[in-house]
Protein backbone atom coordinates (compact mmCIF):
# COMPACT_ATOMS: atom_id res chain seq x y z
CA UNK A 1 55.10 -7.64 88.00
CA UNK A 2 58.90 -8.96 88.74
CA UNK A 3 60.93 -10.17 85.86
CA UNK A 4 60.28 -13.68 87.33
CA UNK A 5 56.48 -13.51 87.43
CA UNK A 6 56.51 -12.49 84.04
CA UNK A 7 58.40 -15.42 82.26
CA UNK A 8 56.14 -17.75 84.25
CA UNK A 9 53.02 -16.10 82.48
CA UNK A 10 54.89 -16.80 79.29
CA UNK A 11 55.67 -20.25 79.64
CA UNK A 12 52.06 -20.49 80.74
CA UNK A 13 51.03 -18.51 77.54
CA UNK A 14 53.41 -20.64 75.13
CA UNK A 15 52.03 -24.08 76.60
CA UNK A 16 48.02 -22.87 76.50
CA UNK A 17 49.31 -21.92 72.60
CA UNK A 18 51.65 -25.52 72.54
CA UNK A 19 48.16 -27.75 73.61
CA UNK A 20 46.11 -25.43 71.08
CA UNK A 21 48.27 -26.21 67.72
CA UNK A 22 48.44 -30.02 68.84
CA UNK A 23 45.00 -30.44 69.09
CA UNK A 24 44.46 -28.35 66.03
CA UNK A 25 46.93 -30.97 64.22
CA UNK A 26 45.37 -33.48 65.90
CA UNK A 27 42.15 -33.13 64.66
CA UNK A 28 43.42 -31.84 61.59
CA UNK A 29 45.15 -35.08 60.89
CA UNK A 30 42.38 -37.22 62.42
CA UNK A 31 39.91 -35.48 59.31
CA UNK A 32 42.66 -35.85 56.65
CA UNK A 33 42.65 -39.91 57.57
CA UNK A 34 38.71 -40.11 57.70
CA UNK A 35 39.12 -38.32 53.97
CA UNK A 36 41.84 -40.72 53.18
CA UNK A 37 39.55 -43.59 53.98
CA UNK A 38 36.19 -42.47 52.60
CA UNK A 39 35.02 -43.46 49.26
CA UNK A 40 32.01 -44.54 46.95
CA UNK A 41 31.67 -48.01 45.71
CA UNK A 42 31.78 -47.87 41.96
CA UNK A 43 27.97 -48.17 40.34
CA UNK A 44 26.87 -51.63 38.60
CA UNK A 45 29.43 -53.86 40.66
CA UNK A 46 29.43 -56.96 39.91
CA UNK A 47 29.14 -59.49 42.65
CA UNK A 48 30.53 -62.55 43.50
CA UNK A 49 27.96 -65.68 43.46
CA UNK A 50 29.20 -68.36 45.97
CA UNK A 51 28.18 -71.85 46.23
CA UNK A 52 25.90 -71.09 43.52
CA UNK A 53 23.01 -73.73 42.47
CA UNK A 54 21.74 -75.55 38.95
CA UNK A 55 17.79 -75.35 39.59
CA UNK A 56 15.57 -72.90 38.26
CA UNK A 57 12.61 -71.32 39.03
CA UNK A 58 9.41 -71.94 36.83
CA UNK A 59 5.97 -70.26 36.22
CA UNK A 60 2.61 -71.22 38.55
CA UNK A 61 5.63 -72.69 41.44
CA UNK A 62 4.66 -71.72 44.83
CA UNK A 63 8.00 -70.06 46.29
CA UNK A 64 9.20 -68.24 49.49
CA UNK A 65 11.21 -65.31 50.50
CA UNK A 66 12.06 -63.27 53.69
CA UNK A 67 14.06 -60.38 54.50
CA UNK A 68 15.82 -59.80 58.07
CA UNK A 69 17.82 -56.94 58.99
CA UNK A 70 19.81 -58.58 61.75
CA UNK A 71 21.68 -54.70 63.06
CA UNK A 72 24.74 -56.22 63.72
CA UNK A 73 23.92 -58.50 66.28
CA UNK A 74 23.57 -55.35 68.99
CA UNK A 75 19.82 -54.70 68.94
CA UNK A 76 18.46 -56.92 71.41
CA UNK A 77 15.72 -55.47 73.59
CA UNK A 78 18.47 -54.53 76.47
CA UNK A 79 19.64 -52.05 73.19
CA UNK A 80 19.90 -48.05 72.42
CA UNK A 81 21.78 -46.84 69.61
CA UNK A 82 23.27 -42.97 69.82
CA UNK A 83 22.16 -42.18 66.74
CA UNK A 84 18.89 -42.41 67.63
CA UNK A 85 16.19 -39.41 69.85
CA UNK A 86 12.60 -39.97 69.87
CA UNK A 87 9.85 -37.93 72.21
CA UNK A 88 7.58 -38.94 74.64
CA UNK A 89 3.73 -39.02 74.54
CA UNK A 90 4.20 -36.16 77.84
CA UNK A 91 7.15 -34.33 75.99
CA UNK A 92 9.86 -35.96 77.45
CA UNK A 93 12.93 -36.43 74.98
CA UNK A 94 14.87 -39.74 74.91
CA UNK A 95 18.34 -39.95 73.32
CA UNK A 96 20.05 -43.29 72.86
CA UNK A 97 24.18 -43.68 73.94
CA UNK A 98 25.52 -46.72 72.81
CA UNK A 99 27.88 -46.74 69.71
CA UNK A 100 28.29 -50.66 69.88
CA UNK A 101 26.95 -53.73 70.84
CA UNK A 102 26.76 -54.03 74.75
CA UNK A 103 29.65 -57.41 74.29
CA UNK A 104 30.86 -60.13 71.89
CA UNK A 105 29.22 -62.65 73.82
CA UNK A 106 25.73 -61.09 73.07
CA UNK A 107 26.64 -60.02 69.01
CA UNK A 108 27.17 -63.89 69.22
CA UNK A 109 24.16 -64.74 70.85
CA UNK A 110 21.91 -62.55 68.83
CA UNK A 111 23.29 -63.58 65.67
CA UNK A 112 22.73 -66.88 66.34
CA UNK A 113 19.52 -65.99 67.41
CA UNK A 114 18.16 -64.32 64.27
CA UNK A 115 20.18 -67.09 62.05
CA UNK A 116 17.99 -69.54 63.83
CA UNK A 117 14.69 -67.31 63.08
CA UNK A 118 15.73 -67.20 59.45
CA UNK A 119 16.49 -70.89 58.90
CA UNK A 120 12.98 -71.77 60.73
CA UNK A 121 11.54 -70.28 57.84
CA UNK A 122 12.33 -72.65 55.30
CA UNK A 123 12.49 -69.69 52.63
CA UNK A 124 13.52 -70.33 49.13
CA UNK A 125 15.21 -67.02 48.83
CA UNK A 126 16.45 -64.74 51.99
CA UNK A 127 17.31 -61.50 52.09
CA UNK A 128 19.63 -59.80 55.41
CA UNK A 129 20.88 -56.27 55.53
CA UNK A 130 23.52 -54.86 58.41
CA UNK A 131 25.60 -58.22 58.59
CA UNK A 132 28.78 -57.22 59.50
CA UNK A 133 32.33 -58.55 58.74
CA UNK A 134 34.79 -56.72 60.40
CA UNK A 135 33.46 -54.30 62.85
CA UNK A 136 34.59 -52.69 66.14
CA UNK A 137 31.20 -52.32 67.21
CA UNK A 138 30.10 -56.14 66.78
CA UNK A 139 33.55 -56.99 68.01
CA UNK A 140 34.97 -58.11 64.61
CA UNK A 141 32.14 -61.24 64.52
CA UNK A 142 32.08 -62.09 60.63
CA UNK A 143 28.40 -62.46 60.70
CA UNK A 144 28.28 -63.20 56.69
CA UNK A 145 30.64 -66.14 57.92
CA UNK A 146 27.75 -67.40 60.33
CA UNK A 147 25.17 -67.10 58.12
CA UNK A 148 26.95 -68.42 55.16
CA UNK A 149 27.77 -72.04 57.36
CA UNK A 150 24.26 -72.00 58.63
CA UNK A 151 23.36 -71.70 54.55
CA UNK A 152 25.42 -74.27 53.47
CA UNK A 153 23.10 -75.50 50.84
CA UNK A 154 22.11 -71.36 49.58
CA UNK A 155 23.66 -69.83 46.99
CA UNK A 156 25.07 -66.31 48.47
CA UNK A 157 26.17 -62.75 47.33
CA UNK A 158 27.67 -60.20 49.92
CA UNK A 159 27.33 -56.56 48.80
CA UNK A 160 28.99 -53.97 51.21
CA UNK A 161 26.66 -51.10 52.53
CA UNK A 162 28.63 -49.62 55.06
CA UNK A 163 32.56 -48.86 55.01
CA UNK A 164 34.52 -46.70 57.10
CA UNK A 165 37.97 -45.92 58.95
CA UNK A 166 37.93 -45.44 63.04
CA UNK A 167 35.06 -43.08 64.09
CA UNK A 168 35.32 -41.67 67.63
CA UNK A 169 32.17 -40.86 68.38
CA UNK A 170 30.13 -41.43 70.78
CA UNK A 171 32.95 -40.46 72.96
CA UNK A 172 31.73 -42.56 75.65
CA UNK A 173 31.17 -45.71 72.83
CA UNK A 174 33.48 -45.33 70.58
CA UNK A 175 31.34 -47.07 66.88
CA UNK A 176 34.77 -47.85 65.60
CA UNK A 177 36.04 -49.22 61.93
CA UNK A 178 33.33 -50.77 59.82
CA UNK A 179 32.65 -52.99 57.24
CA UNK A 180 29.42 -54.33 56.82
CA UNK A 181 26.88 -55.25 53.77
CA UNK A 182 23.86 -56.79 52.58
CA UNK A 183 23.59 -60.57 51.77
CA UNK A 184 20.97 -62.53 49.68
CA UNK A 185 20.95 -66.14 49.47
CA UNK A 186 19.08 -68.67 47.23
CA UNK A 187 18.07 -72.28 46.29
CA UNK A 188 18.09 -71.03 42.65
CA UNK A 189 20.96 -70.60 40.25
CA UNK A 190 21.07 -66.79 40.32
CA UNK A 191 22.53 -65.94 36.81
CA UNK A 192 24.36 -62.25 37.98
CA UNK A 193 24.47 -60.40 40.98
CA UNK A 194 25.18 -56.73 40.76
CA UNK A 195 25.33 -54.16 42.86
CA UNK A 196 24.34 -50.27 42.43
CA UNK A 197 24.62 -47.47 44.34
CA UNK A 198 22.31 -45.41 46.40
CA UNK A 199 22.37 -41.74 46.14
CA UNK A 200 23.91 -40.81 49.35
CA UNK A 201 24.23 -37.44 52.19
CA UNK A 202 27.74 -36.67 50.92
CA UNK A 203 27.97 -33.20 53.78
CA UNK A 204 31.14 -34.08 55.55
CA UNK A 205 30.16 -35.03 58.71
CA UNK A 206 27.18 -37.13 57.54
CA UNK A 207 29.28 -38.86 54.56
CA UNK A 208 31.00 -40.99 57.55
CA UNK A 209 27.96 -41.86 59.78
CA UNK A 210 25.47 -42.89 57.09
CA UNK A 211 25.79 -45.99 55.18
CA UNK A 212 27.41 -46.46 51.52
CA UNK A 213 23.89 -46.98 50.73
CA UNK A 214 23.10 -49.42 47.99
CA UNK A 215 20.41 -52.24 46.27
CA UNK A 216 21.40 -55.74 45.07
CA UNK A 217 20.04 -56.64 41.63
CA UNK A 218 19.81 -60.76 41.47
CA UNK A 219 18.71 -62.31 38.23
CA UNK A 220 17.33 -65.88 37.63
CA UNK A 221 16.29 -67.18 34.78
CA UNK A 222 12.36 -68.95 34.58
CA UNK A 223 12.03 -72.21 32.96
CA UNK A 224 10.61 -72.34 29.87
CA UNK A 225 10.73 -68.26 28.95
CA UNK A 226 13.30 -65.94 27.80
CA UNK A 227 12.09 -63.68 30.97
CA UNK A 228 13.75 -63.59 34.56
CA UNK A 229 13.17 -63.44 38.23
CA UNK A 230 14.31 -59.98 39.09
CA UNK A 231 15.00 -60.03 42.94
CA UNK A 232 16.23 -56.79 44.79
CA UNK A 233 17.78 -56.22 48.02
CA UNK A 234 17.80 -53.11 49.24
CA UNK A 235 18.40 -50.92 52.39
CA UNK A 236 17.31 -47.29 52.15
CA UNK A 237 18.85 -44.26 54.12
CA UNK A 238 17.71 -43.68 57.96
CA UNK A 239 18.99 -40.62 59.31
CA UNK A 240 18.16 -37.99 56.68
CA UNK A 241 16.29 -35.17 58.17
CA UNK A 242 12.87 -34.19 55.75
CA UNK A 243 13.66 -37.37 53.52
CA UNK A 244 15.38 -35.51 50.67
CA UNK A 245 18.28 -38.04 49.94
CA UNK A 246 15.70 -40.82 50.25
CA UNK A 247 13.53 -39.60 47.75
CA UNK A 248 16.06 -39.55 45.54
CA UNK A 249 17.07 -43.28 46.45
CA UNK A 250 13.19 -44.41 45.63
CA UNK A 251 13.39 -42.58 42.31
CA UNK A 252 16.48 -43.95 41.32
CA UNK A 253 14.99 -47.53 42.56
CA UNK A 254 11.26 -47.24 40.70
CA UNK A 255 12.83 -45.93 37.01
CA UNK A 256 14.46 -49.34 37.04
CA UNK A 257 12.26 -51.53 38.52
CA UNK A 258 9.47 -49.45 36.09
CA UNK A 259 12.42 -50.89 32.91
CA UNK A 260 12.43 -54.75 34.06
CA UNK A 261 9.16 -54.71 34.41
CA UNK A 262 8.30 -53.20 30.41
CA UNK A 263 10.72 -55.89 29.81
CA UNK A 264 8.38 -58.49 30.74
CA UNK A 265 10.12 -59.91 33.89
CA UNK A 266 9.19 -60.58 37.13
CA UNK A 267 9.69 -58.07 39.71
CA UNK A 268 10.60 -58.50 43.78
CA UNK A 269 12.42 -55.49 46.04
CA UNK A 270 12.45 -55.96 49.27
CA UNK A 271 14.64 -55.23 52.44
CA UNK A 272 14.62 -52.30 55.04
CA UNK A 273 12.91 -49.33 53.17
CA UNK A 274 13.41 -46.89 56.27
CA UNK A 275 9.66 -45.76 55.36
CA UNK A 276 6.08 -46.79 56.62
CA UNK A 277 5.25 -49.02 53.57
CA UNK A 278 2.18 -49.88 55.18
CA UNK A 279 0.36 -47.24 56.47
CA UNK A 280 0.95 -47.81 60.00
CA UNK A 281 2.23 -44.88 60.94
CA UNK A 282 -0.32 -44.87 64.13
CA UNK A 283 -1.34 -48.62 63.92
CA UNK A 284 0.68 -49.89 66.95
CA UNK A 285 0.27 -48.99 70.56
CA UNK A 286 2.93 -46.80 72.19
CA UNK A 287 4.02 -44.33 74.39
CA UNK A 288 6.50 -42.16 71.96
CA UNK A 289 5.22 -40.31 69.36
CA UNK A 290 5.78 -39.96 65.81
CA UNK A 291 9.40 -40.28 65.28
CA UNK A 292 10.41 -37.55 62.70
CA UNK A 293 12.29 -39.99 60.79
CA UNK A 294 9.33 -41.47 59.35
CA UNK A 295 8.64 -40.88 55.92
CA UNK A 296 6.05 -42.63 54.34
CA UNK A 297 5.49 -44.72 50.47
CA UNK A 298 2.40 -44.52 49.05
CA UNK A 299 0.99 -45.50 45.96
CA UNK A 300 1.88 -42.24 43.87
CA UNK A 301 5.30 -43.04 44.80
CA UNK A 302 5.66 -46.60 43.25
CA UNK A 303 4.67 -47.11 39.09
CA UNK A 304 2.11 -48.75 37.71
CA UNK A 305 1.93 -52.26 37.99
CA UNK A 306 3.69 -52.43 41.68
CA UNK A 307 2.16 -52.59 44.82
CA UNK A 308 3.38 -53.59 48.30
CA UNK A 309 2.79 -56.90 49.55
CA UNK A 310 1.93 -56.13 53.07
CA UNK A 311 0.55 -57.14 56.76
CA UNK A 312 -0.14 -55.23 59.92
CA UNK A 313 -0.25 -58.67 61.63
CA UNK A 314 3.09 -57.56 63.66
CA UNK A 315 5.57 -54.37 63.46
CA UNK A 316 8.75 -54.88 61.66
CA UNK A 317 10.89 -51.76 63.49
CA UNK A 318 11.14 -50.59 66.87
CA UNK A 319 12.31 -46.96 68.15
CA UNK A 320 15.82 -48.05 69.08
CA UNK A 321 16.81 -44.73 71.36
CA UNK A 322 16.01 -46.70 75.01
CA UNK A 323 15.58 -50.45 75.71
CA UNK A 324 12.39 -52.23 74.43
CA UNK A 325 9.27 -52.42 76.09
CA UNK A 326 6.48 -53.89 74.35
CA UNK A 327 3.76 -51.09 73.78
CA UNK A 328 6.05 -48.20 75.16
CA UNK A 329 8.65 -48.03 72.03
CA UNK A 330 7.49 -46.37 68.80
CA UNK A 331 6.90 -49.30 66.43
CA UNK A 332 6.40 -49.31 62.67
CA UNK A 333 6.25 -51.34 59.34
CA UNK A 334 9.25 -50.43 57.08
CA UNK A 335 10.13 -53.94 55.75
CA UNK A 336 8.97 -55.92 53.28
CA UNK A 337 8.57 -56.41 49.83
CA UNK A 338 7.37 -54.17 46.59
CA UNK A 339 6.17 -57.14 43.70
CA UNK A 340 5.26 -56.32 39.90
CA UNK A 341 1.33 -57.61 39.28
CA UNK A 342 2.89 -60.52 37.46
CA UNK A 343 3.99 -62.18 40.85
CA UNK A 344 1.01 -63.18 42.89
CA UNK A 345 1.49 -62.91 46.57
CA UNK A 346 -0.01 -65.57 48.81
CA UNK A 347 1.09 -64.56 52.10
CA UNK A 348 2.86 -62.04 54.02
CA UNK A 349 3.87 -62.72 57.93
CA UNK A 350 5.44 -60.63 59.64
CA UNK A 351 7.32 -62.50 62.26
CA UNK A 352 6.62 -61.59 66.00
CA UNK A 353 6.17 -65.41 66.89
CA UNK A 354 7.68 -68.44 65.98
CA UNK A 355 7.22 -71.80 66.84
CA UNK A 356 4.71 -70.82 70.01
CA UNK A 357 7.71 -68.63 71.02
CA UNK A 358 7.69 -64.76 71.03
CA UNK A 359 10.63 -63.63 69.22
CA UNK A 360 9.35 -59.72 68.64
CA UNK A 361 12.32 -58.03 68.70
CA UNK A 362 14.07 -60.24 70.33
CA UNK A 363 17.61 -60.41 68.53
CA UNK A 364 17.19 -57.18 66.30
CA UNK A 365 15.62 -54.30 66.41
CA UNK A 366 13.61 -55.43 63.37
CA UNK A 367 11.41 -58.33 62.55
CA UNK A 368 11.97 -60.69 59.84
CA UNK A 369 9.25 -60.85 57.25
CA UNK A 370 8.15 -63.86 54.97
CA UNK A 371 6.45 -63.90 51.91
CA UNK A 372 5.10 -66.79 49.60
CA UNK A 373 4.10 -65.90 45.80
CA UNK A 374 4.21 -67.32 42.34
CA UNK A 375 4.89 -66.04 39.08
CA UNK A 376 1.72 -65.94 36.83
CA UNK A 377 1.59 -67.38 33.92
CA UNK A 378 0.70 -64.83 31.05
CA UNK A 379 -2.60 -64.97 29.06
CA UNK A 380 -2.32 -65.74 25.98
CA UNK A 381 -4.30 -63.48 23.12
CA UNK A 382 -6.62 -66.10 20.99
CA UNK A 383 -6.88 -64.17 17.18
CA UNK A 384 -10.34 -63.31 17.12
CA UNK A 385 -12.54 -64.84 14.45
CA UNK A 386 -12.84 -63.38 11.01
CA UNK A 387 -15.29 -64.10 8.38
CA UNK A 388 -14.20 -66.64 5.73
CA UNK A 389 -13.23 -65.27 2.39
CA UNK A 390 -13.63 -67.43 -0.66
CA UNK A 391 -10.08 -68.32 -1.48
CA UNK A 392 -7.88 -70.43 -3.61
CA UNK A 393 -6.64 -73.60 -2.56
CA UNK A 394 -3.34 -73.61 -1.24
CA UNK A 395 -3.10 -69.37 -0.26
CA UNK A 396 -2.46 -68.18 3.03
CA UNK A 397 -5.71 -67.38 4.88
CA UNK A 398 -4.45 -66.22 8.35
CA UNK A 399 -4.39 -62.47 7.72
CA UNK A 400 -1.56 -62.28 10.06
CA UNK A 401 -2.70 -63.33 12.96
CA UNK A 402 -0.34 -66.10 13.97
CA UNK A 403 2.07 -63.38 13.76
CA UNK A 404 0.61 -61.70 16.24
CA UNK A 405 0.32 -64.71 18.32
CA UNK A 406 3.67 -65.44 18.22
CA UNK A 407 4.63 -62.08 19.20
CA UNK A 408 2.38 -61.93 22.21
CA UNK A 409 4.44 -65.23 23.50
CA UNK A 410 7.77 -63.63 22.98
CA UNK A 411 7.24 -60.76 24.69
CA UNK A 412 4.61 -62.26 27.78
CA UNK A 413 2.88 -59.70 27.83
CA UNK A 414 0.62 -59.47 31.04
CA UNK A 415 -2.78 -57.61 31.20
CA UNK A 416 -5.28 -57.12 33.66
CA UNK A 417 -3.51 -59.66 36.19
CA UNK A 418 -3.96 -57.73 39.53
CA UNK A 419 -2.97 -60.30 42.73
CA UNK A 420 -4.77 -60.10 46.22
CA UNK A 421 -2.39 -59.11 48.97
């Protein structure tokens, strides 16, 4: 090989080795700003109440309460999501490839869409999860914004769930920046909103594609008791393979709902659990099979005095890795709402329908769910009747037991009160 030939191979050699260290730094320095941009929420954050009201709740009150999560106004039925890979009934896998919503123009439309679904029914209380703010893959919408002018006459509090710099991936769909959260809303003065944090996947690849998971605690005081409404909105993990890290989510969740609850007040969680909470793991036709994603709740995994107030009347989560077809997708239950036996549930809907119009998965791929209840009023000990001593005029003949009374009111304590669901 000539003199020539050979400095040609080197310049070839030095700019294979050139392109090598800047895509090393590239990606080097594209890791060091996801770092730089990744962080955990602080625990017990307190929220921000806007626009918040002057009535309270009261005992034996019929009251209503749904929970929608709206996913970022991209989930219409023309939707798949990348993240997602389910398998045929004949073996064939499906993968979905879209990172964000299909255009602005339908993120408006569906938002819209599942606004309307939520204001048509006429809740007290409402609970959304995946609203985004400033997202590239909703197109920067402010969807708490929208729902906030829709729910001009709701007290609100916006929790974020999700928070990340630019991610690249899909490469063909880039997901973007996000910021997006979980909102409740209310008729009712809420006293204090906090917010507390989820245990999370914190592996480094996973710590940027899974949400800053969290649950909102909302407190309202009940007339005519030192107790409170205890309302909790929550959305669980998703994509966490064997359902270790949300295990650990409905542990942390049950130890405190278990503490409000031997504290006498009134418990509601409710939101996207990512888990069957119904047992309908096989209830709804399709042509997919189980996803592997689905973990279930069952009664050893809540405490005592909970239960989950819940119908099979409709599915409220669809398989979201191809388009929607009604009895091909995987469906499922996973939201609604856990209730302490001191709140007695008088209906559950999940809503497929609405108005005569079929709105199944229509703007989301979830289903809002409504539930009416009432908080019980607790029975009251009578002191049981005691022989009557021979005593002096004038000495005190209760033996104590107005003290007990009294102590059974300040503390309402409720037995035996089991509600039918």
């Amino acid at each position: 090989m000539n003199a020539k030939a050979k400095r040609g191979w080197k310049i070839v050699g030095l700019s294979f080795l050139l392109a090598f260290l800047l895509l090393i730094t590239i990606v080097l320095g594209y890791v060091t700003y996801l770092s730089a941009n990744y962080y955990r929420i602080e625990d017990n954050l307190a929220l921000a109440v806007e626009n918040n009201k002057s009535d309270i709740v009261s005992l034996d009150t019929t009251y209503s309460i749904s929970t929608y999560n709206i996913g970022f106004g991209a989930y219409d039925r023309d939707f798949d999501f990348f993240m997602d890979s389910g398998v045929m009934e004949d073996g064939t896998v499906v993968n979905g490839t879209r990172g964000k919503a299909i255009s602005e123009e339908r993120v408006l439309t569906n938002t819209n869409g599942a606004i309307n679904i939520a204001k048509n029914l006429e809740t007290d209380f409402a609970f959304f999860q995946e609203v985004d703010t400033e997202s590239t893959r909703s197109y920067f919408v402010n969807q708490y914004e929208m729902i906030k002018n829709e729910f001009s006459d709701y007290s609100s509090s916006y929790a974020s769930n999700f928070h990340t710099g630019y991610l690249i991936y899909p490469f063909n769909d880039h997901i973007g920046s996000i910021q997006s959260g979980i909102v409740t809303l209310s008729k009712y003065k809420i006293e204090g909103s906090a917010r507390r944090s989820f245990p999370i996947d914190e592996s480094f690849v996973n710590k940027f594609f899974d949400l800053d998971r969290c649950f909102v605690v909302n407190r309202l005081d009940i007339e005519g008791t030192d107790k409170q409404l205890v309302l909790i909105n929550l959305h669980m993990s998703a994509y966490d393979e064997g359902g270790v890290i949300r295990a650990k989510q409905l542990e942390m969740l049950t130890e405190y709902i278990a503490k409000e609850y031997e504290n006498g007040n009134y418990v509601i969680a409710g939101g996207d659990w990512n888990h069957d909470i119904a047992d309908s793991l096989e209830y709804f036709e399709s042509e997919q099979q189980i996803p592997s994603w689905v973990q279930q709740i069952t009664e050893e995994d809540i405490p005592e005095g909970f239960s989950f107030a819940k119908s099979l009347n409709a599915p409220t989560c669809r398989a979201a890795e191809m388009p929607f077809t009604d009895g091909v997708n995987y469906t499922v239950v996973i939201d609604g709402f856990l209730v302490s036996d001191n709140v007695r549930v008088e209906e559950v809907t999940n809503v497929s329908t609405l108005n005569g119009e079929d709105v199944n998965f229509l703007y989301s791929d979830h289903n809002a769910v409504k539930m009416s209840f009432s908080l019980i009023t607790p029975e009251i000990e009578q002191p049981t009747e005691t022989e009557n001593p021979e005593t002096n005029e004038g000495e005190n003949t209760d033996n104590g037991n107005g003290e007990i009374v009294n102590n059974i009111v300040n503390s309402i304590f409720i037995e035996n009160k089991k509600k039918a669901v």
